[in-house]
Protein backbone atom coordinates (compact mmCIF):
# COMPACT_ATOMS: atom_id res chain seq x y z
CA UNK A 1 -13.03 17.21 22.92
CA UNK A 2 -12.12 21.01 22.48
CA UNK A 3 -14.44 23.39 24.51
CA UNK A 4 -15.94 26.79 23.23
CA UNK A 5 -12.97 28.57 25.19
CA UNK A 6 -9.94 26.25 24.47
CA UNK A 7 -11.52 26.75 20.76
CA UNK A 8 -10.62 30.55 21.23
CA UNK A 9 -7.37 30.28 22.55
CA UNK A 10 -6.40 27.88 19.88
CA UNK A 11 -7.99 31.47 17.03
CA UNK A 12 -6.27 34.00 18.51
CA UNK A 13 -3.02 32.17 18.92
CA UNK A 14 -3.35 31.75 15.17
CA UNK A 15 -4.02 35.36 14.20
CA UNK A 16 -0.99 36.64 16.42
CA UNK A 17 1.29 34.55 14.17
CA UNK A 18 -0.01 35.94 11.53
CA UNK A 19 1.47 35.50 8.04
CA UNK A 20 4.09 33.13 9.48
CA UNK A 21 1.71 29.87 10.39
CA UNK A 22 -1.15 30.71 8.26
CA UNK A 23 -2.64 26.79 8.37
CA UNK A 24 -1.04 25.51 11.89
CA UNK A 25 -3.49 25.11 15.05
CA UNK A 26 -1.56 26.27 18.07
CA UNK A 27 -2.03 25.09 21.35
CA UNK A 28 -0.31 25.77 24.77
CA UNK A 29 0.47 23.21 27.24
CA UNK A 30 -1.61 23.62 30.73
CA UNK A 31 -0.55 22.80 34.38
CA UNK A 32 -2.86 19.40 34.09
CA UNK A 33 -0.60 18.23 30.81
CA UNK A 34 2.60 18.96 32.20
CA UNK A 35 5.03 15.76 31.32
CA UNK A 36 2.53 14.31 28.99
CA UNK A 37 3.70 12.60 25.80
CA UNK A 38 3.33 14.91 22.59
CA UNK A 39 1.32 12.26 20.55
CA UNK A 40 -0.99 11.99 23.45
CA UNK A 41 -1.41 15.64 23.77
CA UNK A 42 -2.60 15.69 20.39
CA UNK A 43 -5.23 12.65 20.37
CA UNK A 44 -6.62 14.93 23.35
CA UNK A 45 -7.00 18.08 21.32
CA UNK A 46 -7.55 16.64 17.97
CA UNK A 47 -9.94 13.43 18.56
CA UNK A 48 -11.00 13.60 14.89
CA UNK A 49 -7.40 11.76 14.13
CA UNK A 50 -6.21 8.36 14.82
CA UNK A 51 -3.16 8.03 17.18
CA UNK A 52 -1.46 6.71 14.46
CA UNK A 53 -2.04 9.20 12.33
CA UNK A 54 -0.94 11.98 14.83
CA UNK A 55 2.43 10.00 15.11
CA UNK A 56 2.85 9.96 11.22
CA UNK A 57 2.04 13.81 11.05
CA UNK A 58 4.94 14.27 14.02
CA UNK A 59 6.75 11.83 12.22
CA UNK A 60 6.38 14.46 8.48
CA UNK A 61 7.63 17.27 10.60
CA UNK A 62 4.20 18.58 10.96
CA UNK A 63 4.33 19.07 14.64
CA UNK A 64 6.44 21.53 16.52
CA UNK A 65 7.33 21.94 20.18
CA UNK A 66 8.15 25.62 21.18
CA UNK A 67 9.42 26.46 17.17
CA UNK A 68 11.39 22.87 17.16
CA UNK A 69 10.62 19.44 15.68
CA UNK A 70 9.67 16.49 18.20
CA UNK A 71 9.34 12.80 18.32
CA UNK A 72 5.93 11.13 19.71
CA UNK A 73 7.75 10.30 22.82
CA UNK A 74 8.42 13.28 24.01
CA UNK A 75 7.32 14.92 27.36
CA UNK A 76 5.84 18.29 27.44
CA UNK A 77 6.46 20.90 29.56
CA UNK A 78 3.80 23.54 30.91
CA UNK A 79 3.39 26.48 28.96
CA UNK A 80 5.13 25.02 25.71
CA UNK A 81 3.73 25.76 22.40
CA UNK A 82 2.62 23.23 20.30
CA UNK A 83 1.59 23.72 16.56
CA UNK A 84 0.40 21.66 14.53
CA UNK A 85 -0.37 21.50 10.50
CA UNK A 86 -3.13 19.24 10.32
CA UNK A 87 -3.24 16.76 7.55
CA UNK A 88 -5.60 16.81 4.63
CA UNK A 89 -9.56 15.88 5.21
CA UNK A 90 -9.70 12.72 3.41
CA UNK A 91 -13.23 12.63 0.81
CA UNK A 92 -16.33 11.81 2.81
CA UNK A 93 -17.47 9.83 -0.32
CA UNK A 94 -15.95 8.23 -3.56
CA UNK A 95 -16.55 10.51 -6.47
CA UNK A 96 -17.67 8.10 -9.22
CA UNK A 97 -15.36 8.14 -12.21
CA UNK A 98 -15.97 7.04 -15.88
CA UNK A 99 -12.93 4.72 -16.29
CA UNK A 100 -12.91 1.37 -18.16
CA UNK A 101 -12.74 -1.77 -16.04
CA UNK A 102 -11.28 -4.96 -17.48
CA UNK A 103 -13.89 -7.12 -15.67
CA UNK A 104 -13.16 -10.86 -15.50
CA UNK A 105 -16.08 -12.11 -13.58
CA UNK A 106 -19.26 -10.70 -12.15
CA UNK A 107 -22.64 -11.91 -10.98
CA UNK A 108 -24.64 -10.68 -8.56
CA UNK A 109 -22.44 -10.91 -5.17
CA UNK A 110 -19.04 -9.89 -6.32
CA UNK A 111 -17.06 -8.86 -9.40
CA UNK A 112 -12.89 -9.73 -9.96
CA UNK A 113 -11.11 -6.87 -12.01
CA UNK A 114 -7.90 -7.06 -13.67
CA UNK A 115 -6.35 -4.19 -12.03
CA UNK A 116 -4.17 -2.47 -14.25
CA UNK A 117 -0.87 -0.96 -13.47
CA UNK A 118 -0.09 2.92 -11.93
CA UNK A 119 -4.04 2.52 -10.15
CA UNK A 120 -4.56 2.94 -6.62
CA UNK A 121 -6.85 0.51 -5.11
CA UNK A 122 -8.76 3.53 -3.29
CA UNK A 123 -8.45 7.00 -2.19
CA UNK A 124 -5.37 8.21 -0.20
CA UNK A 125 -2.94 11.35 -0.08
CA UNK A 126 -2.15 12.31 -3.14
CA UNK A 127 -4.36 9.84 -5.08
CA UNK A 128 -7.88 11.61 -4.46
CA UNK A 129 -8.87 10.57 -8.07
CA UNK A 130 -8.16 7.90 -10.66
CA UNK A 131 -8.61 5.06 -8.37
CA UNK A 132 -10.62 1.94 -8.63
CA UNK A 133 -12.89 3.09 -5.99
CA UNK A 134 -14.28 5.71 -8.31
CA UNK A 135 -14.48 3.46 -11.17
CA UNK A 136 -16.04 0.87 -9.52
CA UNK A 137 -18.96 3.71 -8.06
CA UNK A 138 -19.33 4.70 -11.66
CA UNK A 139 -19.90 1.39 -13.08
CA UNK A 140 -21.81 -0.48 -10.44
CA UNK A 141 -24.91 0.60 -8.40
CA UNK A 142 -24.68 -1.54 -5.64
CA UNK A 143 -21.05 -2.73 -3.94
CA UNK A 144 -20.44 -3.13 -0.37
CA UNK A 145 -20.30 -0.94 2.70
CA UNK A 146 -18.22 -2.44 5.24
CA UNK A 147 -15.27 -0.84 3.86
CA UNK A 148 -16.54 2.88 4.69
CA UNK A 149 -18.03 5.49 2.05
CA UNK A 150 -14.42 5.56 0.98
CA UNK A 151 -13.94 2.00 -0.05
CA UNK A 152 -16.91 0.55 -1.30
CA UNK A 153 -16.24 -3.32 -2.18
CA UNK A 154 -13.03 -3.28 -1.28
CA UNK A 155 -12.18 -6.48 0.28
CA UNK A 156 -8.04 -6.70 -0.25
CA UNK A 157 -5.66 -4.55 -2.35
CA UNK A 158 -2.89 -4.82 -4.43
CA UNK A 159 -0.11 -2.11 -4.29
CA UNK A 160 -0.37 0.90 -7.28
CA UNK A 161 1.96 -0.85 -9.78
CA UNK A 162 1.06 -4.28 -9.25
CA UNK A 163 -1.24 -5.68 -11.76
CA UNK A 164 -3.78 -8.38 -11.90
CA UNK A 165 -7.06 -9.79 -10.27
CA UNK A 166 -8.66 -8.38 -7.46
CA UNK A 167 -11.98 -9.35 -6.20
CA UNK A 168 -14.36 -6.58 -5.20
CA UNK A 169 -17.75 -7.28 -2.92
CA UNK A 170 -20.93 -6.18 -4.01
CA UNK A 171 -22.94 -7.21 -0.97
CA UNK A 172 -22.06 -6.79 2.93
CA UNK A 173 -22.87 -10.42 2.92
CA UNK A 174 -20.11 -11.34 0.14
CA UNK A 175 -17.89 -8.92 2.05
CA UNK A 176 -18.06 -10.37 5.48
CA UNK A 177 -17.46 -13.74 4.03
CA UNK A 178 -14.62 -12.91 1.58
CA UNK A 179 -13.22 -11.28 4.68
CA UNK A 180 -13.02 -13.99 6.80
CA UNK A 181 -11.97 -16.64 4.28
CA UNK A 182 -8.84 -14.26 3.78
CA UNK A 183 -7.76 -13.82 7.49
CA UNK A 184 -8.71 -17.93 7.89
CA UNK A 185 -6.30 -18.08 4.73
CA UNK A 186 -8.53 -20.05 2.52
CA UNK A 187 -8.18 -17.81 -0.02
CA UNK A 188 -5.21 -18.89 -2.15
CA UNK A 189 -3.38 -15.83 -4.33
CA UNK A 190 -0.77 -16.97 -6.72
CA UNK A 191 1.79 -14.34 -8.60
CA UNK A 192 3.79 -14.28 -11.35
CA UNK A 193 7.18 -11.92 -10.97
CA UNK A 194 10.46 -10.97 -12.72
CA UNK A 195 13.21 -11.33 -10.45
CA UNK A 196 16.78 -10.33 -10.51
CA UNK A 197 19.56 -11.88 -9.78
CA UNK A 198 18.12 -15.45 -10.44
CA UNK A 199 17.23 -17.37 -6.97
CA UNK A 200 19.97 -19.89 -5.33
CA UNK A 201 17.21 -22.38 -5.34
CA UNK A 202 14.40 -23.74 -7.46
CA UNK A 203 12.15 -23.58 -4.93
CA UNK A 204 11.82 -22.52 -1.27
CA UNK A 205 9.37 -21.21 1.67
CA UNK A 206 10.62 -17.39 2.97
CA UNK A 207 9.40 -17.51 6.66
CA UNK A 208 10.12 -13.66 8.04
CA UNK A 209 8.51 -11.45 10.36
CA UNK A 210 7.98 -7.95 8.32
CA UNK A 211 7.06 -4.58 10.12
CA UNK A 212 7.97 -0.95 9.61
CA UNK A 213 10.94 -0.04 8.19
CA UNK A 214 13.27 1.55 10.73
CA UNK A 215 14.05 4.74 8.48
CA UNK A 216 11.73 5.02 5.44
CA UNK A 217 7.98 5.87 6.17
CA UNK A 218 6.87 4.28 2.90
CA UNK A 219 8.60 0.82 3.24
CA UNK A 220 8.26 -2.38 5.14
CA UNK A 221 11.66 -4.03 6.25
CA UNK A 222 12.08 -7.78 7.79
CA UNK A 223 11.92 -7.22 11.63
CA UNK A 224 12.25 -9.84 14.56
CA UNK A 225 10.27 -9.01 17.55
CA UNK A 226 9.63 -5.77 16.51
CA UNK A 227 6.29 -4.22 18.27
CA UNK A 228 5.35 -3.93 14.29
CA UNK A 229 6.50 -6.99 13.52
CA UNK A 230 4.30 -9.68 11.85
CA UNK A 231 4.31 -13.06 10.67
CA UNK A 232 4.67 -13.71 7.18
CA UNK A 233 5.58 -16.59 4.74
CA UNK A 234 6.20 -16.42 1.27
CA UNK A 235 6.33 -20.22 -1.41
CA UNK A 236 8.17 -19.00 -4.44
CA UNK A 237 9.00 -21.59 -7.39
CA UNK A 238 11.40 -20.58 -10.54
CA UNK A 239 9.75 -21.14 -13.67
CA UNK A 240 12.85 -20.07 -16.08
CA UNK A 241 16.35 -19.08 -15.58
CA UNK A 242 18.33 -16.24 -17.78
CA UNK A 243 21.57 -14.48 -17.03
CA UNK A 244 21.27 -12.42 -14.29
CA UNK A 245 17.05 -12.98 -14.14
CA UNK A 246 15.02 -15.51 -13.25
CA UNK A 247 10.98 -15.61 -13.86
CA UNK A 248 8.99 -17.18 -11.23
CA UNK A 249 5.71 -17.83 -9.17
CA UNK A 250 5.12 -16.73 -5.93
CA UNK A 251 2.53 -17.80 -3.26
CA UNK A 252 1.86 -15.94 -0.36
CA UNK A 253 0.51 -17.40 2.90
CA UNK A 254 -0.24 -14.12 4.49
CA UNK A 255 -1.27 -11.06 2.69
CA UNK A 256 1.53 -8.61 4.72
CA UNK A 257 1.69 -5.04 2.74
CA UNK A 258 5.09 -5.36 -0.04
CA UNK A 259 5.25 -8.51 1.03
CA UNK A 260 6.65 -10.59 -2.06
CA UNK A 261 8.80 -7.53 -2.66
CA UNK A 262 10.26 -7.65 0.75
CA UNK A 263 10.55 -11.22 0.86
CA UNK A 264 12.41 -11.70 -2.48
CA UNK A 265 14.20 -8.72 -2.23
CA UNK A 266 15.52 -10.09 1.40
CA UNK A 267 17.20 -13.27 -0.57
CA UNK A 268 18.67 -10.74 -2.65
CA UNK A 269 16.18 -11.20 -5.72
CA UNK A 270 14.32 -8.10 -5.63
CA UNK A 271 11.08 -7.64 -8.13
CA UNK A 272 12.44 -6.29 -11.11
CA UNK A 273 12.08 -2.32 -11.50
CA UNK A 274 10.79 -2.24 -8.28
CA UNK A 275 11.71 1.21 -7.24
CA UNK A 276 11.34 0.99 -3.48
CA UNK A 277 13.09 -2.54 -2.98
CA UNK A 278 15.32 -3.09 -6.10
CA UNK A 279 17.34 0.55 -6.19
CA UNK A 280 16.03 0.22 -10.34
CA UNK A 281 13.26 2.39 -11.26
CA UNK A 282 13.34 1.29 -15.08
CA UNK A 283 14.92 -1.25 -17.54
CA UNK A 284 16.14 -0.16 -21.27
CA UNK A 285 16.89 -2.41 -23.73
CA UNK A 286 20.54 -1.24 -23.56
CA UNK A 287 20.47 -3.16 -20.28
CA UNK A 288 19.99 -6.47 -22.06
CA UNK A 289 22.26 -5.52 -24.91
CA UNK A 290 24.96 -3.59 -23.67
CA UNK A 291 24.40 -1.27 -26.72
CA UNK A 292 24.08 2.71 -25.79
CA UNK A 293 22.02 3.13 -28.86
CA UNK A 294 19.32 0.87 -27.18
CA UNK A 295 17.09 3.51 -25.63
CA UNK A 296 13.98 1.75 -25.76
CA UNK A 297 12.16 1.22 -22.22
CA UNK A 298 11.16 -2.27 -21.56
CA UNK A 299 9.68 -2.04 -18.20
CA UNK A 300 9.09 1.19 -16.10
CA UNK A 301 6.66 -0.49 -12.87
CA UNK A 302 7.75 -3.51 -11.09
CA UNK A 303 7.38 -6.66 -12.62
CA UNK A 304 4.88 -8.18 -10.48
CA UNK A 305 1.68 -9.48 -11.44
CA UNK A 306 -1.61 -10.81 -9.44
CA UNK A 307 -1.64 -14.19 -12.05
CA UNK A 308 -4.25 -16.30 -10.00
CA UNK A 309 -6.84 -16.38 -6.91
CA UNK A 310 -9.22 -19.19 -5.82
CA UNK A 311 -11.75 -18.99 -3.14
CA UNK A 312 -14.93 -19.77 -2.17
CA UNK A 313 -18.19 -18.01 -3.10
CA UNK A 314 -19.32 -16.24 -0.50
CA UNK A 315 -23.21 -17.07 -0.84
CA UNK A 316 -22.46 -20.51 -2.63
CA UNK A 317 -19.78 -21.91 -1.07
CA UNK A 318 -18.24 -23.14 -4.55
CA UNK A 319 -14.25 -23.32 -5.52
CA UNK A 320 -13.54 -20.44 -7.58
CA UNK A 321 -10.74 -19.92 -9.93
CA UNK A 322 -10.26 -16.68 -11.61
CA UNK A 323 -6.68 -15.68 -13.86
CA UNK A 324 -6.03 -12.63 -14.99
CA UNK A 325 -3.56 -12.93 -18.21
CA UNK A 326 0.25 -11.39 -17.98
CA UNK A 327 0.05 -7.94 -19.06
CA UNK A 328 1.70 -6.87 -22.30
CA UNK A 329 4.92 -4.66 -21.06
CA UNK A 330 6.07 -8.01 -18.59
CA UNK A 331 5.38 -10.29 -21.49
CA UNK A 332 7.56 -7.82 -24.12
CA UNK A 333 10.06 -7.83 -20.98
CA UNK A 334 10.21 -11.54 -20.49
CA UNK A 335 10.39 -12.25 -24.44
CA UNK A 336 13.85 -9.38 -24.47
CA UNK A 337 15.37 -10.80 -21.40
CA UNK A 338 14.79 -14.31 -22.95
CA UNK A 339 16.58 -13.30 -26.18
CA UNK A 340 19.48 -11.26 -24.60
CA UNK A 341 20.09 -12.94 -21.79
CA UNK A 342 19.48 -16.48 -22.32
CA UNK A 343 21.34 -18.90 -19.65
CA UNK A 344 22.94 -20.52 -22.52
């Protein structure tokens, strides 16, 4: 923790610099944290952060060492100045929004939602609103606590611009069993995905390790013995072929973040319009008919959808199957690529 006096050191370090670091806390390295790493320097002074949230501010560029840009690693030296821009407070609670829910099954335990597309699961930088979080506070009265004031129900996720059925607890009980059945990996989550090019094979099992990708903060990347590195396994099956696409069903074993899209994307079939992994961002209609005057946008989110989950109640213990249908702008894909691009 900070004492009373480090607490004035850190104020009037910030009013000499004036108009140039308005927002950064500034901090001088003593005798006692000589050779110290700068990540660890930082958990010290600001215990309010996670370490690995320190890292990813030093990792932004919001930490400087004497004026210049550092890596966690790095050893201090006594009397260095070290500023820092902390990162944005996160809510303390989920502001309850008025936005419809397409609910496909509720009772008094737990609810499944058909996620739409573009809506984050819950509250993070730059996605303080319009989540499912605050939908679910406004429609519900009671939903779960284990997952913090910030995450009420939430369970599991699905990324922004995937689609399709998530389940949502409304008790801790429901939670703490949904939970476990998930990292036991009873629950069994079936997807339906665009993919381009079409796979080699019908059907196969993608067994790779996936961690942190090496240069891009916001990706995952296959990594072998990597300290981030963990198991994950992937059962895709094609259901129809086209030129050039390929629609199919994928079931994951593990529930790894981007996982399908890393996985098909590392056989070289990445999720259609999937803007981190496929290098496409949108498909036109001119794409499927090689006509310029073609403008219409088919497809402008990836093309993956959460089709199917079973599981067992919570409080019950009975098999539960819940589908959420395609959405309307894969369907209208699917139907163009099948007309243009037929395989024969």
């Amino acid at each position: 923790m900070i004492n009373d006096e480090s607490e004035t050191n850190i104020a009037s370090e910030e009013t000499q610099l004036g108009e140039k670091t308005p927002n950064w806390q500034v901090l001088t390295v003593s005798e006692e944290e000589h050779l110290e790493r700068l990540d660890a320097f930082l958990v010290r002074h600001f215990p309010k952060f996670s370490r690995v949230k320190l890292q990813r501010a030093i990792a932004a560029k919001k930490v400087r060492v004497d004026g210049n840009h550092a890596k966690s690693s790095t050893r201090l030296k006594r009397e260095q100045k070290i500023e820092f821009l902390p990162p944005q407070p996160e809510p303390e609670n989920t502001i309850p929004e008025d936005i419809p829910l397409n609910i496909l099954y509720e009772d008094d335990h737990l609810v499944a939602i058909n996620k739409p597309p573009s809506m984050v699961v819950h509250p993070a930088k730059g996605h303080w609103s319009g989540t499912l979080t605050a939908a679910l506070a406004f429609h519900f009265q009671q939903l779960s606590s284990i997952g913090g004031a910030t995450r009420p129900g939430i369970v599991h996720r699905l990324d922004r611009d995937t689609s399709g059925v998530i389940l949502v607890a409304k008790s801790d009980a429901a939670h703490i069993n949904l939970a476990s059945q998930f990292e036991k990996r009873i629950v069994e989550k079936e997807y339906f995905a665009i993919v381009s090019p079409s796979p080699n094979h019908d059907r196969d099992i993608i067994d790779k390790p996936i961690g942190a990708h090496p240069y891009q903060r916001e990706k995952k990347a296959i990594r072998i013995g990597h300290s981030t590195s963990r198991n994950a396994s992937s059962f895709f099956e094609v259901i129809e072929r086209y030129q050039g696409f390929a629609s199919v069903r994928v079931k994951p074993k593990t529930g790894r973040t981007h996982q399908i899209r890393v996985h098909m994307a590392h056989i070289g079939c990445s999720v259609l319009c999937d803007r981190l992994y496929s290098g496409r961002a949108k498909l036109h209609l001119h794409d499927l008919t090689r006509k310029h005057q073609d403008q219409e946008i088919l497809l402008e989110r990836q093309a993956l959808h959460a089709l199917n989950i079973k599981f067992q109640h919570p409080i019950d213990g009975n098999e539960m199957s819940i589908s959420a249908p395609i959405p309307d702008d894969i369907q209208q894909t699917e139907q163009a690529i099948r007309k243009f691009r037929p395989l024969t």
